[in-house]
N, C-alpha and C. Protein backbone atom coordinates (compact mmCIF):
# COMPACT_ATOMS: atom_id res chain seq x y z
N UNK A 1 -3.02 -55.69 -16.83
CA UNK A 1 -2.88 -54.60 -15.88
C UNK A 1 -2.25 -53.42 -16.61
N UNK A 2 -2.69 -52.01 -16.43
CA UNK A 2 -2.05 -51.04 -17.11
C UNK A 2 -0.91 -50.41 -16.10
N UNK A 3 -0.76 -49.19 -16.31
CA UNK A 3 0.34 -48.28 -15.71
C UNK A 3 -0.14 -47.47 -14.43
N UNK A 4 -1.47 -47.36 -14.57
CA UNK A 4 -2.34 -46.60 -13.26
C UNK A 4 -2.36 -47.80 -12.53
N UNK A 5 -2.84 -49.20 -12.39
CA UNK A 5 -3.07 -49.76 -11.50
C UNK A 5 -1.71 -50.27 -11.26
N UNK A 6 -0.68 -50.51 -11.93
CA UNK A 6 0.44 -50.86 -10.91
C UNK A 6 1.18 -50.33 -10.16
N UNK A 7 1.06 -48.66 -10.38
CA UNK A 7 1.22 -47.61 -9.65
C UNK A 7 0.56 -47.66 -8.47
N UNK A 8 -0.49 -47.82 -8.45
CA UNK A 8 -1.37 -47.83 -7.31
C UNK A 8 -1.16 -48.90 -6.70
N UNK A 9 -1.20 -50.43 -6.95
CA UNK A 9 -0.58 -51.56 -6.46
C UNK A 9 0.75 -51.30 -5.41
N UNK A 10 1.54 -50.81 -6.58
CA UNK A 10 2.93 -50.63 -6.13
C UNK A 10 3.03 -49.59 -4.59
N UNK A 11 2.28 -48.30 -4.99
CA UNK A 11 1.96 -47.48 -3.82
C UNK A 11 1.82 -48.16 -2.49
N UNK A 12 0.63 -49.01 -2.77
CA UNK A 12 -0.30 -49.60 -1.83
C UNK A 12 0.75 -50.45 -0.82
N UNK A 13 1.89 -51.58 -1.53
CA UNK A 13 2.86 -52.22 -1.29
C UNK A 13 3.79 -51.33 -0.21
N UNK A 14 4.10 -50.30 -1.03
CA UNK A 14 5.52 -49.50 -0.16
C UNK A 14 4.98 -49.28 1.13
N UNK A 15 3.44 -48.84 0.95
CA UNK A 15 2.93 -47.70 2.38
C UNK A 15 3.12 -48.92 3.22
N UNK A 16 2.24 -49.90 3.25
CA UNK A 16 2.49 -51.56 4.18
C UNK A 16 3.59 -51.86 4.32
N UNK A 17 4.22 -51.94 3.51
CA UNK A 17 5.87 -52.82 4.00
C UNK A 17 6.60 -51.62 4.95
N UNK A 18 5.99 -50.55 4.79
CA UNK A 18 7.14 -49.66 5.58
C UNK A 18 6.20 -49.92 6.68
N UNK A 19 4.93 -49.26 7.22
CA UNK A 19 4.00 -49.67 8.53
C UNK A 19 4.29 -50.90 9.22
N UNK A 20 4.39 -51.77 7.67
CA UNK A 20 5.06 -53.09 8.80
C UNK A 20 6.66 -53.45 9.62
N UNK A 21 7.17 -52.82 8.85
CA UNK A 21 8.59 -52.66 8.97
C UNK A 21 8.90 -52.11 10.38
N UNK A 22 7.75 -50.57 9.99
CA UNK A 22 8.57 -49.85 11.21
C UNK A 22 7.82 -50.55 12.48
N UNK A 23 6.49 -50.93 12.44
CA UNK A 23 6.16 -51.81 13.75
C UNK A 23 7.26 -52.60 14.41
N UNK A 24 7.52 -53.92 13.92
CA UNK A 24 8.16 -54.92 13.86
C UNK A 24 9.80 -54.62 13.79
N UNK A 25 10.43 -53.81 13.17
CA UNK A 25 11.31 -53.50 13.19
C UNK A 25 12.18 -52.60 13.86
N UNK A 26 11.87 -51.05 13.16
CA UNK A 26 12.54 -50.18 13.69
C UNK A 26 11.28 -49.30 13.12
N UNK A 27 11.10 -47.54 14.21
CA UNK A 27 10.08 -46.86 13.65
C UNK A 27 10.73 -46.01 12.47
N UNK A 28 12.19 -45.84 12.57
CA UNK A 28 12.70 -45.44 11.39
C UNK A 28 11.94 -45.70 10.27
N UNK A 29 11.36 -46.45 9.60
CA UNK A 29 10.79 -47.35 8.33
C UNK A 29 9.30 -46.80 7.95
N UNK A 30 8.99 -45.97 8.98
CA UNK A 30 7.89 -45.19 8.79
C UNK A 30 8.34 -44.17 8.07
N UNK A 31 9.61 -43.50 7.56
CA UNK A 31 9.72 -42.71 6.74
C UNK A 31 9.52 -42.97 5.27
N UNK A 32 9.78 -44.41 4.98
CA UNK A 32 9.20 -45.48 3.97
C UNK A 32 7.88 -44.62 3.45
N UNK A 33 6.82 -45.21 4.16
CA UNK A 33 5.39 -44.87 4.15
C UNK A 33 5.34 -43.34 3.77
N UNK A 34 5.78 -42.14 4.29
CA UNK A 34 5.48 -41.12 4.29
C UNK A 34 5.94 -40.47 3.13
N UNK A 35 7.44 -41.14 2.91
CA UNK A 35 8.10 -40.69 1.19
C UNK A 35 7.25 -41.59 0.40
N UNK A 36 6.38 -42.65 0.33
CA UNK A 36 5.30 -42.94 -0.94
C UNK A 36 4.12 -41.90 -0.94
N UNK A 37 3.74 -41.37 0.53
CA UNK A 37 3.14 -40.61 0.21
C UNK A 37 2.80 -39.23 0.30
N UNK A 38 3.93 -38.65 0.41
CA UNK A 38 4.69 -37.68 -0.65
C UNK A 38 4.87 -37.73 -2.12
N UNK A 39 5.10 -38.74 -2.34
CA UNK A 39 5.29 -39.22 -4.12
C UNK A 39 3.96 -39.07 -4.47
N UNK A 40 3.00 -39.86 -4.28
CA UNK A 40 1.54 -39.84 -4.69
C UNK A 40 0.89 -38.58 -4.67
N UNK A 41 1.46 -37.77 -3.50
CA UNK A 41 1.23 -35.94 -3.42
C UNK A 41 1.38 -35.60 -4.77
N UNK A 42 2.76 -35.46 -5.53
CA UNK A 42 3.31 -34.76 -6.47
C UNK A 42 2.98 -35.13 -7.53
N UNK A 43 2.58 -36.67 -7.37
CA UNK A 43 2.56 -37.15 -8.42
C UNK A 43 0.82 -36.45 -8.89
N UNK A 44 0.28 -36.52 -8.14
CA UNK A 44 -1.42 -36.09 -8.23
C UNK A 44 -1.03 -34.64 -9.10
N UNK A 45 -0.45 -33.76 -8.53
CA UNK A 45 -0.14 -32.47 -9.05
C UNK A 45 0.61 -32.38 -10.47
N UNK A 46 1.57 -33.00 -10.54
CA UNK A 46 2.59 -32.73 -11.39
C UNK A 46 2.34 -33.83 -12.81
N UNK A 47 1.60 -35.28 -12.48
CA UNK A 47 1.40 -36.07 -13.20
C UNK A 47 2.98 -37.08 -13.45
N UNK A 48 4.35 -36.84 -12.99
CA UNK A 48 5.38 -37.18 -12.92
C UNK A 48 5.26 -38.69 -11.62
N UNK A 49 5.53 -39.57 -12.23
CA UNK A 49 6.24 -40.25 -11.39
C UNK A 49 7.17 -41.54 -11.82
N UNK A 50 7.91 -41.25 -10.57
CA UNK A 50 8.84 -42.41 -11.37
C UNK A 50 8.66 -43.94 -11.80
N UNK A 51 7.94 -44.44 -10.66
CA UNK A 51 7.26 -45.50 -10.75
C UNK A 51 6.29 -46.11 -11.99
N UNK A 52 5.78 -45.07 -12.76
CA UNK A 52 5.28 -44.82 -13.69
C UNK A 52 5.95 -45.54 -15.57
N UNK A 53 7.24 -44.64 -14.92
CA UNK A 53 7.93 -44.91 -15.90
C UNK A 53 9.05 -46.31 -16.10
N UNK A 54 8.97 -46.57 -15.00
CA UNK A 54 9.61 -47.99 -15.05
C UNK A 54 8.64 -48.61 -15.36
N UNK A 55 6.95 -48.60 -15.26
CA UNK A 55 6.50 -49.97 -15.59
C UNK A 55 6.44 -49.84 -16.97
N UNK A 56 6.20 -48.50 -17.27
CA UNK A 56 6.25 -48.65 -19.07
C UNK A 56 7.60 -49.07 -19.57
N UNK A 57 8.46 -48.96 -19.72
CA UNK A 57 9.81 -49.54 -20.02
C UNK A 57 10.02 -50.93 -19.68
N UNK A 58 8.75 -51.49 -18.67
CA UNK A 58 8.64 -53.06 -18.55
C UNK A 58 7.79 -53.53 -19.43
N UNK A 59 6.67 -52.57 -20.12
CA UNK A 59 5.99 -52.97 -21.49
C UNK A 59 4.40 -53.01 -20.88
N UNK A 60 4.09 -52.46 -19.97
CA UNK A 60 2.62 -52.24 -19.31
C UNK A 60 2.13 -51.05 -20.10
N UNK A 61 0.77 -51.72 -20.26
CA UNK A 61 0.32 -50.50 -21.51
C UNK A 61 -0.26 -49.17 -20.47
N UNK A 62 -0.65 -48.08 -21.26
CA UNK A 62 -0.92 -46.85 -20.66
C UNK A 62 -2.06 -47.17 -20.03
N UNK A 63 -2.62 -46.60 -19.31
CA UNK A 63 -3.61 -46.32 -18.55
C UNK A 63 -4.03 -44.71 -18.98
N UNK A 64 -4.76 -44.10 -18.22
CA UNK A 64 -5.50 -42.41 -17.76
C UNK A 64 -4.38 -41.67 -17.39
N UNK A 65 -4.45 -41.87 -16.76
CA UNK A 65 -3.47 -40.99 -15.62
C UNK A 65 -1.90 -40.58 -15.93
N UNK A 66 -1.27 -41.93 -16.03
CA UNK A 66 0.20 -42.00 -16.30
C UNK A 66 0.36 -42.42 -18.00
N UNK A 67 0.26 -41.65 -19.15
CA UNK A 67 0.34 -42.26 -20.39
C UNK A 67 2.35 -42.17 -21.22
């Protein structure tokens, strides 16, 4: 797996666990969902993300997108 798809994995994860959260939980947790995608906003623009950079520092090779 490279650095683009665990980004995207990872994305995919936050937006659900918060949708599920805030169902089941509290709707608070929908702010979850909306700050990943916000991140994925900037990140599209800016090419920055943080998520990015933790997986490389876990030793996931580059991908396109995030090198």
């Amino acid at each position: 797996m490279n650095i683009d798809r665990a980004v995207l994995a990872f994305a995919g994860a936050v937006v659900l666990a918060g949708l599920a959260l805030g169902h089941f939980v509290n709707p608070l947790w929908l702010w979850l969902s909306a700050f990943a995608g916000a991140n994925m906003i900037q990140a599209a623009f800016t090419g920055f993300c943080p998520a990015a950079i933790i997986f490389r520092k876990l030793g996931l090779r580059p991908g396109n997108a995030f090198r």
